[in-house]
PDB file of N, CA and C in Angstrom:
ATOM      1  N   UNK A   1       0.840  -1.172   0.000  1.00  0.00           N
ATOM      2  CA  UNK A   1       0.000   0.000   0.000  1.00  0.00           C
ATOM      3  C   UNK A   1       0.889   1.240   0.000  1.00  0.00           C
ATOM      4  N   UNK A   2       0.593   2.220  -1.084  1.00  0.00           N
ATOM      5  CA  UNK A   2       1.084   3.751  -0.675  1.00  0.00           C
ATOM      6  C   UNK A   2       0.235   4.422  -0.416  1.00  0.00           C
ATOM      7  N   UNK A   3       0.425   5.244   0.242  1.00  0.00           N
ATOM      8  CA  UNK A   3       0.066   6.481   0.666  1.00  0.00           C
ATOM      9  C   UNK A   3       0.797   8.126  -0.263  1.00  0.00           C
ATOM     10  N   UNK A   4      -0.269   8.221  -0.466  1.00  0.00           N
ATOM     11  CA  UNK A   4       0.196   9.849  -1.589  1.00  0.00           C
ATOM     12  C   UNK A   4      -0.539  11.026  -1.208  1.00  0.00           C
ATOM     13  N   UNK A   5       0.418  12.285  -1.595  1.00  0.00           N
ATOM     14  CA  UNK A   5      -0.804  13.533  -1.225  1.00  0.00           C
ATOM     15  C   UNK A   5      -1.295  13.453  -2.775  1.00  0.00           C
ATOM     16  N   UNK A   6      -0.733  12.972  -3.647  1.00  0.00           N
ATOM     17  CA  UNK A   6      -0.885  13.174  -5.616  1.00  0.00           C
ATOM     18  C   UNK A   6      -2.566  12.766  -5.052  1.00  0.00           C
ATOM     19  N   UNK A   7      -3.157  12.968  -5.952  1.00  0.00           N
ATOM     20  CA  UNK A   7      -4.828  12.630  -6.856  1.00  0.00           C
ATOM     21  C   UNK A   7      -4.150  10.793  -7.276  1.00  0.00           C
ATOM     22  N   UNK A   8      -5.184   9.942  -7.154  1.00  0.00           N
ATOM     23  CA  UNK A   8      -4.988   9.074  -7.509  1.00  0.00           C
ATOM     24  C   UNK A   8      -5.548   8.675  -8.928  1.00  0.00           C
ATOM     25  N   UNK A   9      -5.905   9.857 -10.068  1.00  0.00           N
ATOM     26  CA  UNK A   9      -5.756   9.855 -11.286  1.00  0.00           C
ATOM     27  C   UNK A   9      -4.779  10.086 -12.240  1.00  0.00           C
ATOM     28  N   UNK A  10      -4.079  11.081 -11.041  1.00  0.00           N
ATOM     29  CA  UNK A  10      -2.570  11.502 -11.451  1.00  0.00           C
ATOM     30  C   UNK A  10      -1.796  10.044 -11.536  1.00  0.00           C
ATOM     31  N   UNK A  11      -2.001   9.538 -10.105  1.00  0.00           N
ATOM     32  CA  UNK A  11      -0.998   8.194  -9.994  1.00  0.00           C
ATOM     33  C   UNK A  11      -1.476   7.230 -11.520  1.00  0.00           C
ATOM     34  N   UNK A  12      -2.953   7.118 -11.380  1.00  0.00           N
ATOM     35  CA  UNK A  12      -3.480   6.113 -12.516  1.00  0.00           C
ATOM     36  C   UNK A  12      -2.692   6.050 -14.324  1.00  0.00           C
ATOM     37  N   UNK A  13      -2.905   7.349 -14.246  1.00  0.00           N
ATOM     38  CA  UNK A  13      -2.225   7.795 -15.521  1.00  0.00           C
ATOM     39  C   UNK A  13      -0.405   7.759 -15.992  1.00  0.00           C
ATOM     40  N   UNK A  14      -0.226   7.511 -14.847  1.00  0.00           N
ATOM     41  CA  UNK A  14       1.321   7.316 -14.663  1.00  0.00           C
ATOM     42  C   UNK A  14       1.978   5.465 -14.615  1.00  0.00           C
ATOM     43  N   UNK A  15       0.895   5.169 -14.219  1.00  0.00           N
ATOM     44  CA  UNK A  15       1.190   3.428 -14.641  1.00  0.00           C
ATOM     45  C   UNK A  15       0.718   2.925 -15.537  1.00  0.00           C
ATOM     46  N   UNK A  16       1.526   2.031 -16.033  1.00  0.00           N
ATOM     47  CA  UNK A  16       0.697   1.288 -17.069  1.00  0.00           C
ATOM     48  C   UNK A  16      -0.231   0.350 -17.191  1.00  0.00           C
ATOM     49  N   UNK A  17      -1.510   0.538 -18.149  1.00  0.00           N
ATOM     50  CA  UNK A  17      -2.179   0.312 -18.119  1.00  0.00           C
ATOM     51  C   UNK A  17      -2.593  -1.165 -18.615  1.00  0.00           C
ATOM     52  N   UNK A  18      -1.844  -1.773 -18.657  1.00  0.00           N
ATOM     53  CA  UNK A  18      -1.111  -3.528 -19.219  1.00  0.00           C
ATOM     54  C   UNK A  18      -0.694  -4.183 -17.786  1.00  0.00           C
ATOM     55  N   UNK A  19      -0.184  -3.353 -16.510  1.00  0.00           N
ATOM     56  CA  UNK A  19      -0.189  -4.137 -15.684  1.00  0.00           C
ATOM     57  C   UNK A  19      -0.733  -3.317 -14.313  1.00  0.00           C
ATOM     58  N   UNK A  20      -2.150  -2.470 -14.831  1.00  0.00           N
ATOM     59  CA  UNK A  20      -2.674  -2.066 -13.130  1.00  0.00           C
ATOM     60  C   UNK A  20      -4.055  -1.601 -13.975  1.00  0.00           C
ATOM     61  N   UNK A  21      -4.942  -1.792 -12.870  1.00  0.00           N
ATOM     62  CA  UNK A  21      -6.313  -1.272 -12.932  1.00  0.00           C
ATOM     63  C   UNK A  21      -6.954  -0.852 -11.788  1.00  0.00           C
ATOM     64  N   UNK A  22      -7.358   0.187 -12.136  1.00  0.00           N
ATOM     65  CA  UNK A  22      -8.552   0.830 -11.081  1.00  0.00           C
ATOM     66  C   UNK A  22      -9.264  -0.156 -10.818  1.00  0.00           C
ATOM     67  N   UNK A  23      -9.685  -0.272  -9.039  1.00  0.00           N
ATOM     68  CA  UNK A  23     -10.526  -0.812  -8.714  1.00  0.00           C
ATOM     69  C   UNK A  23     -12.080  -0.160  -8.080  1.00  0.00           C
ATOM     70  N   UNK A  24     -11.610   0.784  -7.566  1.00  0.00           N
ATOM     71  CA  UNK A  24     -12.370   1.619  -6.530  1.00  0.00           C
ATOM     72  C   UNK A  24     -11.491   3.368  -6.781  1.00  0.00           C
ATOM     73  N   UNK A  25     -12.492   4.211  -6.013  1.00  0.00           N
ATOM     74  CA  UNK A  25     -11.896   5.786  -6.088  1.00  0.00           C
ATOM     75  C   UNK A  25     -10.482   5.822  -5.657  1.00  0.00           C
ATOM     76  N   UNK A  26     -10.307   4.344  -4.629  1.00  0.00           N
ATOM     77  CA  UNK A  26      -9.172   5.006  -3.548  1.00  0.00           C
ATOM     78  C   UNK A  26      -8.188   4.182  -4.002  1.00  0.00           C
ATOM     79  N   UNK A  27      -8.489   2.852  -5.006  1.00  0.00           N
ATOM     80  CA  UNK A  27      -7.477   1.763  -5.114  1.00  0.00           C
ATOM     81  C   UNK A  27      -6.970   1.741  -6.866  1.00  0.00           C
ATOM     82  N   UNK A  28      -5.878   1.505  -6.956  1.00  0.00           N
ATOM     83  CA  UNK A  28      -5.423   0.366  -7.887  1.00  0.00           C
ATOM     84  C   UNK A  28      -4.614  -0.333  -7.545  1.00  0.00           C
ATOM     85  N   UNK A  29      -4.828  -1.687  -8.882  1.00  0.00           N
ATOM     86  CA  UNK A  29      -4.152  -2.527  -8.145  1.00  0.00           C
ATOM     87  C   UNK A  29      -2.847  -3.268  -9.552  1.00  0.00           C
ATOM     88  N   UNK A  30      -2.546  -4.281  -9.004  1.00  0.00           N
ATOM     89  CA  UNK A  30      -1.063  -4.198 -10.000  1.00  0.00           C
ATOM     90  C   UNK A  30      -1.807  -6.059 -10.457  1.00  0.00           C
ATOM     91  N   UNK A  31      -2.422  -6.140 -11.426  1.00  0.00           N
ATOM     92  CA  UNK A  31      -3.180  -7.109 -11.899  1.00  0.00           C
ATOM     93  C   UNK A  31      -2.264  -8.575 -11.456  1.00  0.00           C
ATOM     94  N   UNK A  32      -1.208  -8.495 -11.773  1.00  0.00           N
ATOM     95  CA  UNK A  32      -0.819  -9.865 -12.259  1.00  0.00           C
ATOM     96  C   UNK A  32      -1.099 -10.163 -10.348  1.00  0.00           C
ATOM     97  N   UNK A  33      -1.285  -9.113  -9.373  1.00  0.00           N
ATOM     98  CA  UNK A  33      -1.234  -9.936  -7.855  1.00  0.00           C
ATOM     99  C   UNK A  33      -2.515  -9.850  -7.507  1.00  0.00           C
ATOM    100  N   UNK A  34      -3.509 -10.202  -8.265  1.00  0.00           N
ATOM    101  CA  UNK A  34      -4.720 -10.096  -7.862  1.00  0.00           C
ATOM    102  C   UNK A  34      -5.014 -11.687  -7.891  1.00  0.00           C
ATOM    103  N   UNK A  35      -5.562 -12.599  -6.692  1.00  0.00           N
ATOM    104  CA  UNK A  35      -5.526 -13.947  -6.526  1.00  0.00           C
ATOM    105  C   UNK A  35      -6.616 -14.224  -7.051  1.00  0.00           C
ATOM    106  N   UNK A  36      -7.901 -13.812  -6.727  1.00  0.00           N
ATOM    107  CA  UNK A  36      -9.162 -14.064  -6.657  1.00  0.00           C
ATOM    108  C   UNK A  36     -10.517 -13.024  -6.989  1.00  0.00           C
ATOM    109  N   UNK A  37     -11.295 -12.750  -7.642  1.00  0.00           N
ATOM    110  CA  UNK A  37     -12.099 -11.844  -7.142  1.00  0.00           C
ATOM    111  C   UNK A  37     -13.469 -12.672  -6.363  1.00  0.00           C
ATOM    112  N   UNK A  38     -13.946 -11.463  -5.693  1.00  0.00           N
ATOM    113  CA  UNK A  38     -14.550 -12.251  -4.678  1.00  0.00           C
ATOM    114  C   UNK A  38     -16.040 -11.082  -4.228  1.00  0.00           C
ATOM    115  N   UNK A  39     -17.034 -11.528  -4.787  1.00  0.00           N
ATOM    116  CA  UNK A  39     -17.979  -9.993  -4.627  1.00  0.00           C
ATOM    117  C   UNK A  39     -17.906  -8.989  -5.034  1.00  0.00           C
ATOM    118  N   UNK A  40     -17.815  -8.217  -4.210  1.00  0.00           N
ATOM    119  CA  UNK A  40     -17.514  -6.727  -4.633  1.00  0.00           C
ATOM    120  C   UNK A  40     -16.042  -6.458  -3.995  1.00  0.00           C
ATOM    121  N   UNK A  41     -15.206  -7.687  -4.197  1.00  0.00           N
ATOM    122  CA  UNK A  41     -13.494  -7.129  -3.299  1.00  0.00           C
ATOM    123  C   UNK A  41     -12.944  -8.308  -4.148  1.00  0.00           C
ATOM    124  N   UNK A  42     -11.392  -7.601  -4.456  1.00  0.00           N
ATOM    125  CA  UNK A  42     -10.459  -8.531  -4.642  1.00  0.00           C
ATOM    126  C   UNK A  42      -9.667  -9.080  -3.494  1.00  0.00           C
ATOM    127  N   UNK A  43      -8.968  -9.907  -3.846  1.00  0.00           N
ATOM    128  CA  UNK A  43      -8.222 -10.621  -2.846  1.00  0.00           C
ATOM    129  C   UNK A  43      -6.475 -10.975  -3.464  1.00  0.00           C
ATOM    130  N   UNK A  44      -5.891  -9.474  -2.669  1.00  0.00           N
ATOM    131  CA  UNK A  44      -4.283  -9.586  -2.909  1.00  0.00           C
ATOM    132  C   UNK A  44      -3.628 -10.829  -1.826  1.00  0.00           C
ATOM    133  N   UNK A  45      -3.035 -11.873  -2.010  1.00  0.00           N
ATOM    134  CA  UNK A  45      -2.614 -12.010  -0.672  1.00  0.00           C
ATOM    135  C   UNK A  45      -3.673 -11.843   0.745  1.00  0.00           C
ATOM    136  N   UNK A  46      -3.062 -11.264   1.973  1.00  0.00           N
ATOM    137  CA  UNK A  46      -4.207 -11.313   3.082  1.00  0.00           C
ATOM    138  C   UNK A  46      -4.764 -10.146   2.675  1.00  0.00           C
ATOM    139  N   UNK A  47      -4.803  -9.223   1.956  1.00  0.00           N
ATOM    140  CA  UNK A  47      -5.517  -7.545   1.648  1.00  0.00           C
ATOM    141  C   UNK A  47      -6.942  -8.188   0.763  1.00  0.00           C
ATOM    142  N   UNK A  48      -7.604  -7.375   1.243  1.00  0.00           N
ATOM    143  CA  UNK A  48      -9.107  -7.393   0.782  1.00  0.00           C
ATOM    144  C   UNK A  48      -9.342  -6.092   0.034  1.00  0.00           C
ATOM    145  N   UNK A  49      -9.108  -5.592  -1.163  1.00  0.00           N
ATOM    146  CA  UNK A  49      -9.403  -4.391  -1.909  1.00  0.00           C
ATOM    147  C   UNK A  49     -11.151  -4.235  -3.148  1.00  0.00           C
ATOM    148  N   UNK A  50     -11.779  -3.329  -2.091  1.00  0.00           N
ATOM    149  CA  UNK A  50     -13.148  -3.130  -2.520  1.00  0.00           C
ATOM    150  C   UNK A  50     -12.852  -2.767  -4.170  1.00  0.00           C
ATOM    151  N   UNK A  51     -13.970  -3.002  -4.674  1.00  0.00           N
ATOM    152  CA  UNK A  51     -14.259  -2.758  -6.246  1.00  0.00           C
ATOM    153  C   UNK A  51     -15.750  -1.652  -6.676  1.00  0.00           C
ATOM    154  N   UNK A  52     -15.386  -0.741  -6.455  1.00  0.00           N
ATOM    155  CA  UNK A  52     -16.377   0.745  -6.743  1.00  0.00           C
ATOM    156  C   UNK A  52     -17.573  -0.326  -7.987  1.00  0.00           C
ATOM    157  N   UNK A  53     -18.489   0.629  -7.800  1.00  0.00           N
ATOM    158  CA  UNK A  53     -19.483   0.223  -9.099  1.00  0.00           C
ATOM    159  C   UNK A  53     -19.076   0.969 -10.596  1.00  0.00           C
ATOM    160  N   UNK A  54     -18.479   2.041  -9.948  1.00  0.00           N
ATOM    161  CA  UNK A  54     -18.124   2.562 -11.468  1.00  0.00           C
ATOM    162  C   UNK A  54     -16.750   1.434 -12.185  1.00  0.00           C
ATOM    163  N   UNK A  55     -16.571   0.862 -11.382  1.00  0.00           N
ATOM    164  CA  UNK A  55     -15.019   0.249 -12.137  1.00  0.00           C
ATOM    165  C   UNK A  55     -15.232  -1.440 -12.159  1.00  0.00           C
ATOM    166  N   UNK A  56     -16.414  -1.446 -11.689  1.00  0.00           N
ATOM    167  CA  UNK A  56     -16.468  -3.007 -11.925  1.00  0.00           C
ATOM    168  C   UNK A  56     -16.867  -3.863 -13.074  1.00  0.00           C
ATOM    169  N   UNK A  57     -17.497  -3.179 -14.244  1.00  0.00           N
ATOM    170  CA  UNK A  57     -17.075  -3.401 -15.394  1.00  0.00           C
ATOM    171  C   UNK A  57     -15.892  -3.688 -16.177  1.00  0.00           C
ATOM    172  N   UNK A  58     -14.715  -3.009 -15.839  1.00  0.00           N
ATOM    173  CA  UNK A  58     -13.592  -3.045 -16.171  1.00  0.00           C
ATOM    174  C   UNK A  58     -12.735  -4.574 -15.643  1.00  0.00           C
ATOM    175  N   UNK A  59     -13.122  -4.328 -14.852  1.00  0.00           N
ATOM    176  CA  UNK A  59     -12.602  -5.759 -13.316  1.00  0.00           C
ATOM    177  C   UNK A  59     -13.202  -7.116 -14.195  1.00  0.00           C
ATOM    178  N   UNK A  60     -14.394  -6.758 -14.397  1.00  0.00           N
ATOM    179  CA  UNK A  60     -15.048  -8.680 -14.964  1.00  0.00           C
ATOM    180  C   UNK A  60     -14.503  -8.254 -16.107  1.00  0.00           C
ATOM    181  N   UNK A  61     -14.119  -7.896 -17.009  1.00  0.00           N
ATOM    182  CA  UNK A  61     -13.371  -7.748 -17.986  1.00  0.00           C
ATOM    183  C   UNK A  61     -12.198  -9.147 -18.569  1.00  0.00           C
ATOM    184  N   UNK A  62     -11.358  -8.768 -16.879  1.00  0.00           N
ATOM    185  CA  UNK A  62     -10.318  -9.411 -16.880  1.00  0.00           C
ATOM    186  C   UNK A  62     -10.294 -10.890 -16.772  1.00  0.00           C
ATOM    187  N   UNK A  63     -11.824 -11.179 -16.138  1.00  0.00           N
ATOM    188  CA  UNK A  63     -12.229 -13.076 -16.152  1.00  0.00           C
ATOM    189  C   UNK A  63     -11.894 -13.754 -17.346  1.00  0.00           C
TER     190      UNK A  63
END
């Protein structure tokens, strides 16, 4: 996890988009460590990262 004062659109736009996706307002995540999805949350490892409604289109995408 980081912590930033940046906008996390700023951050979004700065990674690439081949290995991270928005999950939620507050998250992205770095795809290839995403284990499971699971509801409305992924599952990194022990981290549980929620999945916004606006971005969960994008997310089943990746099934």
């Amino acid at each position: 996890m980081i912590v930033s004062p940046q906008k996390i659109s700023n951050l979004e736009q700065l990674l690439p988009k081949t290995n991270f996706i928005r999950t939620h307002k507050s998250f992205i995540a770095a795809k290839n460590k995403i284990k499971q999805i699971e509801g409305n949350r992924i599952l990194i490892d022990a981290y549980k990262v929620p999945i916004g409604q606006t971005y969960k289109e994008n997310i089943m995408m990746l099934l």
